[in-house]
Protein backbone atom coordinates (compact mmCIF):
# COMPACT_ATOMS: atom_id res chain seq x y z
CA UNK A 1 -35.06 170.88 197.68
CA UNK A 2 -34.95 169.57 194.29
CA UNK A 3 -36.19 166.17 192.86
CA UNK A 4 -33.38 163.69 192.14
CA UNK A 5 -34.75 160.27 191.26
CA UNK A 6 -32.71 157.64 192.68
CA UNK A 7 -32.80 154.99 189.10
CA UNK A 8 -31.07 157.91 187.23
CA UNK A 9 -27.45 158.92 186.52
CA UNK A 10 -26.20 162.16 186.84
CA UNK A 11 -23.03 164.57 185.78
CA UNK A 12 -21.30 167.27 187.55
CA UNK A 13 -23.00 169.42 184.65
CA UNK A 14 -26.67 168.66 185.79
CA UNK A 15 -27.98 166.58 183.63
CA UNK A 16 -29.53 163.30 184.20
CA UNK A 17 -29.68 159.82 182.20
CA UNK A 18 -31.86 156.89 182.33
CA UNK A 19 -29.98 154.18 180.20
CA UNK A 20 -31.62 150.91 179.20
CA UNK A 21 -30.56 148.57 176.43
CA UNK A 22 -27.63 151.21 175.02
CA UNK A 23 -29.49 153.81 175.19
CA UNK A 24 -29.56 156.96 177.16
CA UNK A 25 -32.65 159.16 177.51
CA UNK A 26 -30.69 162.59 178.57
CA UNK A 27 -32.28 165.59 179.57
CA UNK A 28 -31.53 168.42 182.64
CA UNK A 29 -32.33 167.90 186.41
CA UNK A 30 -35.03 169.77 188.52
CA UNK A 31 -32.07 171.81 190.00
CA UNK A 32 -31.17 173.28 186.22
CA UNK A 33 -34.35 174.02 185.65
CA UNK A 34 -34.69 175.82 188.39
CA UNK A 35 -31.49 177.56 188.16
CA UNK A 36 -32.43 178.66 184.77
CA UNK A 37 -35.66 180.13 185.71
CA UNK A 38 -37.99 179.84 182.76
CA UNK A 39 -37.25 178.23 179.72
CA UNK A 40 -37.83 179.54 176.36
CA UNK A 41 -36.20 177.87 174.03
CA UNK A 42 -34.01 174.97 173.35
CA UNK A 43 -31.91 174.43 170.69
CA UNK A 44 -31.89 170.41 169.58
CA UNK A 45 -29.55 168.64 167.39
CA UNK A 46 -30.17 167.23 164.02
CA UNK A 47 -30.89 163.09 164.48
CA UNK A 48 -27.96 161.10 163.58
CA UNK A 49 -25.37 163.45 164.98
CA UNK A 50 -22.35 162.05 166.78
CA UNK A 51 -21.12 163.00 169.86
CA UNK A 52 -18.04 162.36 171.95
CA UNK A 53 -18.46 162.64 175.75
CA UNK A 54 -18.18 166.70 176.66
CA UNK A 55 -18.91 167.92 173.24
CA UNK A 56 -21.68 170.84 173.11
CA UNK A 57 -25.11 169.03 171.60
CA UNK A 58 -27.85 171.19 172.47
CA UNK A 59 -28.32 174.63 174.14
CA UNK A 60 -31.21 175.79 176.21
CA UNK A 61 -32.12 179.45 176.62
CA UNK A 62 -33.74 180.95 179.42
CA UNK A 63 -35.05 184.17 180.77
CA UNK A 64 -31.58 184.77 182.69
CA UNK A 65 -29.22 182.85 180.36
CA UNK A 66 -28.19 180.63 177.55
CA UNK A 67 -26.56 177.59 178.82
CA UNK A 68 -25.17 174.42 176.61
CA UNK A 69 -25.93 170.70 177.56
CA UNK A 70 -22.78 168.44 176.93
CA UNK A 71 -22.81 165.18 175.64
CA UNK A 72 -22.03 162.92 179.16
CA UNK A 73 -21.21 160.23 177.18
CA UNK A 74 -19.99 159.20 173.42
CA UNK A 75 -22.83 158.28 171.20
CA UNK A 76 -25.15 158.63 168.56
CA UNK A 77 -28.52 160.83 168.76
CA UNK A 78 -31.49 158.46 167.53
CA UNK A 79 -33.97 161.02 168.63
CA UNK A 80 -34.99 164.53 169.79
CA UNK A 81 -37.75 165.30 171.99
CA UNK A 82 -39.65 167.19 168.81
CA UNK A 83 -42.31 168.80 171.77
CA UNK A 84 -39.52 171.11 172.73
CA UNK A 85 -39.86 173.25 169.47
CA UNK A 86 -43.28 174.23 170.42
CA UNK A 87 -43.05 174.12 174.24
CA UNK A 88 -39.80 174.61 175.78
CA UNK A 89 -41.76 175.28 178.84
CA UNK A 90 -41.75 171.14 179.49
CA UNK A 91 -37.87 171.53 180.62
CA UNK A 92 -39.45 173.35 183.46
CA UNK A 93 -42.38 171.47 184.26
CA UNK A 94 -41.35 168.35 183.91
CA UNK A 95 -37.72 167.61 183.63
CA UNK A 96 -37.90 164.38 184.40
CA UNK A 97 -40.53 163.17 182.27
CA UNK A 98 -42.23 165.26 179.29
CA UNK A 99 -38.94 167.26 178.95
CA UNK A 100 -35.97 165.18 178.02
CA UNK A 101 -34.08 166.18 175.28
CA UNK A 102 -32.02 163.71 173.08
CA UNK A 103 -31.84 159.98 173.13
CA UNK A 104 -28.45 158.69 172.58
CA UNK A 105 -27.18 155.74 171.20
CA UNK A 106 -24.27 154.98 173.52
CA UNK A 107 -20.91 153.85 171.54
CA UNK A 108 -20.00 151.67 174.66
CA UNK A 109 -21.52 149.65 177.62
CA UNK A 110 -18.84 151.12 179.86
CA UNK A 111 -20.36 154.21 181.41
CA UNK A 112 -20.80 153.88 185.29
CA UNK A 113 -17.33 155.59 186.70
CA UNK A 114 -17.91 159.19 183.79
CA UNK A 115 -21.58 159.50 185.69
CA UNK A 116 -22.61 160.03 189.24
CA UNK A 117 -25.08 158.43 191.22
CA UNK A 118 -28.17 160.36 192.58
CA UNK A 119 -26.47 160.45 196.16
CA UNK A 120 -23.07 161.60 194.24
CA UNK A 121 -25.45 164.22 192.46
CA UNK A 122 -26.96 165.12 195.78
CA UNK A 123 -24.01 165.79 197.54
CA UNK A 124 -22.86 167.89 194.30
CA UNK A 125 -25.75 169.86 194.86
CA UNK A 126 -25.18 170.52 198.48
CA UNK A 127 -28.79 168.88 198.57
């Protein structure tokens, strides 16, 4: 069974969110991850980038595949997790923590009916 902490958000397209202040820490769940097998490289964008919700931001590449992560919501990247360019490998040990991906400025406080709740994600998951 995979992890799915209950104080995150979560899309149909498996990534997660922890938003505080207008801000959303974004990275993929323990069930990509695990889908994807081992990661070995990700693919970040460049700080200051816009994005509107669904837009293609970043790419991870696996052993198996190469998959794109979507932007879940509209906003502004104020940072990149810089430890992926070295060690891609956090994705899979530690999705949740040491392997987010972007932080996103959001462009609005309205967010809560485009994302799913862990239980939502759950049942997405068949989980």
């Amino acid at each position: 069974m995979s992890e799915v902490p209950d104080n995150l958000y979560y899309t149909a397209d498996h990534e997660w969110l922890l938003i505080a202040d207008g801000v959303a820490v974004i990275g993929i769940t323990d069930y990509a991850q695990d889908s994807l097998t081992d990661i070995v490289y990700v693919e970040l964008p460049d700080g200051g980038s816009s994005f509107k919700s669904g837009e293609e931001f970043a790419s991870v590449e696996s052993v198996k595949s190469v998959s794109g992560i979507f932007a879940p919501l509209d906003g502004e990247v104020i940072a990149v997790n810089e430890e992926l360019d070295d060690s891609p490998e956090l994705i899979n040990q530690d999705p949740y923590g040491d392997g987010w991906i972007v932080k996103l400025r959001l462009s609005s406080q309205e967010f809560e009916s485009e994302l799913l709740s862990a239980a939502d994600y759950k049942a997405e998951i068949g989980e």
